[in-house]
N, C-alpha and C. Protein backbone atom coordinates (compact mmCIF):
# COMPACT_ATOMS: atom_id res chain seq x y z
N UNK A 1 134.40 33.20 76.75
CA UNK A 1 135.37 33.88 77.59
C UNK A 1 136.62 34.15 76.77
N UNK A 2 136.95 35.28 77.11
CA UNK A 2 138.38 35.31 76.30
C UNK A 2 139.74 35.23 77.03
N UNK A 3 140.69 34.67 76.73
CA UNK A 3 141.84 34.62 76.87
C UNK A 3 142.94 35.81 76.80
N UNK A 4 143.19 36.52 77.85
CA UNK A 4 144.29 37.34 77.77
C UNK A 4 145.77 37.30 78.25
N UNK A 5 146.74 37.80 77.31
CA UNK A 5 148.22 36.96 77.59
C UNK A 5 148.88 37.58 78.73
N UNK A 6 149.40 37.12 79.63
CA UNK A 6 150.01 37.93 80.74
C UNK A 6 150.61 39.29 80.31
N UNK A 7 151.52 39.70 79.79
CA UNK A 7 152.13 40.79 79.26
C UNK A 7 151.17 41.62 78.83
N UNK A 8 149.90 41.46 78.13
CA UNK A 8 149.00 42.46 77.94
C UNK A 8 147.79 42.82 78.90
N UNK A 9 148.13 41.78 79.88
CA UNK A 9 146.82 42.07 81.26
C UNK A 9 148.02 42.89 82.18
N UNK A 10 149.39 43.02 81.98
CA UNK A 10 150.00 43.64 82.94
C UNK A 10 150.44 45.13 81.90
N UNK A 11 150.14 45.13 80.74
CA UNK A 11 150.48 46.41 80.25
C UNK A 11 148.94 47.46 80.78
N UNK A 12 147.78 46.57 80.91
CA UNK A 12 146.39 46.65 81.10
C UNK A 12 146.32 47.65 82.54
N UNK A 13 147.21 47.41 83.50
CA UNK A 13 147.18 47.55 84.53
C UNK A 13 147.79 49.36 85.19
N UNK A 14 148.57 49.29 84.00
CA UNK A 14 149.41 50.35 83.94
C UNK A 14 148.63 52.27 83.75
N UNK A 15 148.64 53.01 84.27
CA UNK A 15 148.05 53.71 83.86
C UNK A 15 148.68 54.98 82.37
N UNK A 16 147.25 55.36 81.63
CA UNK A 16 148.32 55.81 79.96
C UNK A 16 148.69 57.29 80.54
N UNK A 17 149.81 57.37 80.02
CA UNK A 17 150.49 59.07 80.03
C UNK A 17 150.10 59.73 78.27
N UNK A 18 150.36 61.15 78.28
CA UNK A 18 150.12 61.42 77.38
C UNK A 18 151.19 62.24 77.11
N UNK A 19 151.92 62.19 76.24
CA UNK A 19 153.31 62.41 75.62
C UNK A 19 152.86 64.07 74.99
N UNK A 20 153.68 65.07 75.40
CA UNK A 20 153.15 66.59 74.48
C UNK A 20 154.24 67.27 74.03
N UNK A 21 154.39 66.93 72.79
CA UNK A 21 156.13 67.76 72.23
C UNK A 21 155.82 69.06 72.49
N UNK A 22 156.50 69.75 72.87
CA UNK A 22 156.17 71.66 73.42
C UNK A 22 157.73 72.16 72.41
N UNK A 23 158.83 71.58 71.59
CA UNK A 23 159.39 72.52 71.33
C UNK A 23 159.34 73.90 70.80
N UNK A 24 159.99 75.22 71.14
CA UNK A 24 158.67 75.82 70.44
C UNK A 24 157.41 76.66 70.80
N UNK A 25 156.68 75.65 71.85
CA UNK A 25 155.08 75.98 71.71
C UNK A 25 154.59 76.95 72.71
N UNK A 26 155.37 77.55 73.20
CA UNK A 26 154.79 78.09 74.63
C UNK A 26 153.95 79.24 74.76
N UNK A 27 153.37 79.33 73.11
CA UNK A 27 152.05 80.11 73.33
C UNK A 27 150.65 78.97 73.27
N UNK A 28 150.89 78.07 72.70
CA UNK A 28 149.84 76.82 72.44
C UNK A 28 149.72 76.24 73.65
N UNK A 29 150.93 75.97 74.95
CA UNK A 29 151.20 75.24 75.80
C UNK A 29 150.28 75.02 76.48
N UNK A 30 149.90 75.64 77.00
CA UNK A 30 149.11 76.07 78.67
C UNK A 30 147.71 75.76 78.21
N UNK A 31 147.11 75.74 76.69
CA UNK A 31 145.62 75.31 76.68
C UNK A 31 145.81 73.94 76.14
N UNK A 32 146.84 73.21 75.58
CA UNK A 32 146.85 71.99 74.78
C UNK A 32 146.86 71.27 76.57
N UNK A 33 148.07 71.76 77.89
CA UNK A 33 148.03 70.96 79.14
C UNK A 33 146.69 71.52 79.35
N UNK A 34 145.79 72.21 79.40
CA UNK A 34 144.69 72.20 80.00
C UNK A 34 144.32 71.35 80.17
N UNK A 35 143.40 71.05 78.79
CA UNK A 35 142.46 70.54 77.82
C UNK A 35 142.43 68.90 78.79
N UNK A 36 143.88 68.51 78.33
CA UNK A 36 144.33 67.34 78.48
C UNK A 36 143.97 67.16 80.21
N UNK A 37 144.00 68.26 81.15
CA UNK A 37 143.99 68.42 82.55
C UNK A 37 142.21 68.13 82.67
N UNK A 38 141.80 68.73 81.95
CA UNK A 38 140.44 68.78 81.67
C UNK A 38 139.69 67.32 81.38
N UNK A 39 140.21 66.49 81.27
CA UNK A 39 139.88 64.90 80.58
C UNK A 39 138.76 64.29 81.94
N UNK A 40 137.77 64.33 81.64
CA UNK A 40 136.55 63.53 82.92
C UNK A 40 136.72 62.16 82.15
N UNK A 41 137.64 61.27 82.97
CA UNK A 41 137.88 60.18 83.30
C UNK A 41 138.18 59.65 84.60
N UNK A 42 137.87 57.90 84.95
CA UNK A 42 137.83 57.81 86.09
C UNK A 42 138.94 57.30 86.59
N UNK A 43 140.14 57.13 85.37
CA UNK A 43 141.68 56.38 85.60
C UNK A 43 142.06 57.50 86.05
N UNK A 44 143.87 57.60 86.58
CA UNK A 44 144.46 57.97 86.83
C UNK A 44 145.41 58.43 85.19
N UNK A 45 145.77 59.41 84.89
CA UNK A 45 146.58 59.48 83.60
C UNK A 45 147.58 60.35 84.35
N UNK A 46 149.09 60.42 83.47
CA UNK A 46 149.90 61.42 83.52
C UNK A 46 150.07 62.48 82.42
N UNK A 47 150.63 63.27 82.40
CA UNK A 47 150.83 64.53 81.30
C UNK A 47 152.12 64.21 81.14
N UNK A 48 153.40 64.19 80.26
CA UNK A 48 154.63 64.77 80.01
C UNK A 48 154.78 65.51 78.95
N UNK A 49 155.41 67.17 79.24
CA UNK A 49 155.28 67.94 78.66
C UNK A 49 157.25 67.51 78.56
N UNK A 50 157.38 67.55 77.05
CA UNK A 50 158.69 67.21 76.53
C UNK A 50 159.49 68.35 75.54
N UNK A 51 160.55 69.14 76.19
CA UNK A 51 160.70 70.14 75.48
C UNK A 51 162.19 69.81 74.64
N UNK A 52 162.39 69.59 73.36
CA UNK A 52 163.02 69.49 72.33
C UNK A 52 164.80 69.69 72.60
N UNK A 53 164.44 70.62 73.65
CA UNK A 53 166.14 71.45 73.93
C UNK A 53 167.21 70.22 74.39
């Protein structure tokens, strides 16, 4: 059995976002959020689209 430390069974818990620098990108934009929209998984994830300005 393994041992896991509180702080990493509660980071565990958390659902992952995915960070998307866009300065710039707003011809790339809309298929890089697709793609990412597109992800067949059964978690919950977020998108943040982060613009430079």
């Amino acid at each position: 059995m393994f041992y896991i430390p509180g702080w990493l069974y509660n980071i565990t818990q958390h659902s992952p976002a995915w960070v998307v620098p866009a300065r710039n990108e707003g011809d790339s934009l809309r298929g890089a959020v697709a793609s990412l929209l597109a992800l067949d998984t059964a978690c919950e994830y977020e998108v943040l689209v982060v613009d430079g300005d």
